[in-house]
Protein backbone atom coordinates (compact mmCIF):
# COMPACT_ATOMS: atom_id res chain seq x y z
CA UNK A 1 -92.32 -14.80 75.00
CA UNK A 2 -89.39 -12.55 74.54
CA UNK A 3 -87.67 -13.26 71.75
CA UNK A 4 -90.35 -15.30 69.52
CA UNK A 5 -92.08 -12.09 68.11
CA UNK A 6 -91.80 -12.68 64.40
CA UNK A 7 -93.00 -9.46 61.39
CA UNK A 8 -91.91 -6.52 63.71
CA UNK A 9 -91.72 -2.81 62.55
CA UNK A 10 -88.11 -1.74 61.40
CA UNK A 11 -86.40 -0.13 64.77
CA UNK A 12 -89.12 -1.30 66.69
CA UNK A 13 -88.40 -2.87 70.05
CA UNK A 14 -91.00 -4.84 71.60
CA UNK A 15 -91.88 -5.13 75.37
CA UNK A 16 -92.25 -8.39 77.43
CA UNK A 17 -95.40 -9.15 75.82
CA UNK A 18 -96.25 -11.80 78.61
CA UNK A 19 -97.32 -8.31 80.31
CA UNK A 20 -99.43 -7.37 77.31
CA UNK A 21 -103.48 -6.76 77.68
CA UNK A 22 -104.36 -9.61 75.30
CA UNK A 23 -108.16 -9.42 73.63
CA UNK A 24 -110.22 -12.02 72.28
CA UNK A 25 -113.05 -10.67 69.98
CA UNK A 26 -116.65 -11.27 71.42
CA UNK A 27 -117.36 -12.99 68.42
CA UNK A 28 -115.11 -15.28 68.75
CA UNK A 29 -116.44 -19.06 68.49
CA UNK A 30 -115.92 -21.70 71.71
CA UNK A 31 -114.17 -24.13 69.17
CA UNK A 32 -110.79 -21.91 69.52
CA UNK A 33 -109.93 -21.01 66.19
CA UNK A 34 -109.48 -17.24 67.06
CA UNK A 35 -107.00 -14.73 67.61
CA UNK A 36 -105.88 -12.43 70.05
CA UNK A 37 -104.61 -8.86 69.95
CA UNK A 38 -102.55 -6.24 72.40
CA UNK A 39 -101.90 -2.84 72.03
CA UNK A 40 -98.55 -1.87 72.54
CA UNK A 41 -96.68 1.77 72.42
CA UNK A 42 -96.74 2.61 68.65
CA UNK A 43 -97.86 -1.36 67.50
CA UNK A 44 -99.97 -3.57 67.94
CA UNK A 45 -99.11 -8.02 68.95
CA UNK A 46 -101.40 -10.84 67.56
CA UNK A 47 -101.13 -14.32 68.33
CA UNK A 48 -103.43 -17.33 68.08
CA UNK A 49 -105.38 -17.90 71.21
CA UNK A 50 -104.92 -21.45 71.34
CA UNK A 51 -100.40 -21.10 71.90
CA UNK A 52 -100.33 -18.00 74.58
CA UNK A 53 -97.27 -19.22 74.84
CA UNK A 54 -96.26 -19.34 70.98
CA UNK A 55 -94.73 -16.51 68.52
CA UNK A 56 -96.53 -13.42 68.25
CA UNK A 57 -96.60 -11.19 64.76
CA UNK A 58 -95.93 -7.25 65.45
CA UNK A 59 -97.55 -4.59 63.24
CA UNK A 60 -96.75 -0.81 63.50
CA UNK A 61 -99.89 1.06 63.97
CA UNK A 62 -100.69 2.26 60.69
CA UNK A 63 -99.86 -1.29 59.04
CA UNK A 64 -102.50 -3.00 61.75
CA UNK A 65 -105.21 -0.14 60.48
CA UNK A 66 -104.69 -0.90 56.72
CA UNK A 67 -105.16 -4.29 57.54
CA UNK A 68 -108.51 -4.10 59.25
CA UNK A 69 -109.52 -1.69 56.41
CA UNK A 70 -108.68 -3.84 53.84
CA UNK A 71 -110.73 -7.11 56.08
CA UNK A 72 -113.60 -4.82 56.37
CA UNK A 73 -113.98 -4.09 52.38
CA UNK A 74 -113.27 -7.73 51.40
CA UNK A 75 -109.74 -7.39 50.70
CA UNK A 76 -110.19 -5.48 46.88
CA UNK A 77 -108.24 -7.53 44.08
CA UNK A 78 -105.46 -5.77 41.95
């Protein structure tokens, strides 16, 4: 998958994900429609579970945590 990782950090340079410690939620339905996340040094890698073998997106850390944040409180409009 080197080389398809697509919304990286500035200056950051991503491992071989295919080494990566993908998760799948535990709520995650049977019918597929989920994604899957990896921890990396100073980011974190999500792709859809369904391409393993498709692009992942990159987020820097802090980025990631806004983003659940903002998920959690129902995304607050401007």
């Amino acid at each position: 998958m080197t080389g398809q990782q697509g919304g990286s950090p500035a200056g950051l340079c991503l491992p071989n994900l295919n080494d990566a410690n993908w998760k799948k939620s535990s709520r995650s339905s049977a019918n597929g429609q989920c994604v899957e996340v990896a921890a990396l040094d100073g980011a974190v890698a999500c792709r859809d579970s369904k391409d393993p073998n498709g692009p992942a997106l990159a987020f820097g850390r802090a980025a990631w945590t806004n983003f659940l944040a903002e998920t959690k409180d129902g995304f607050p409009q401007p």
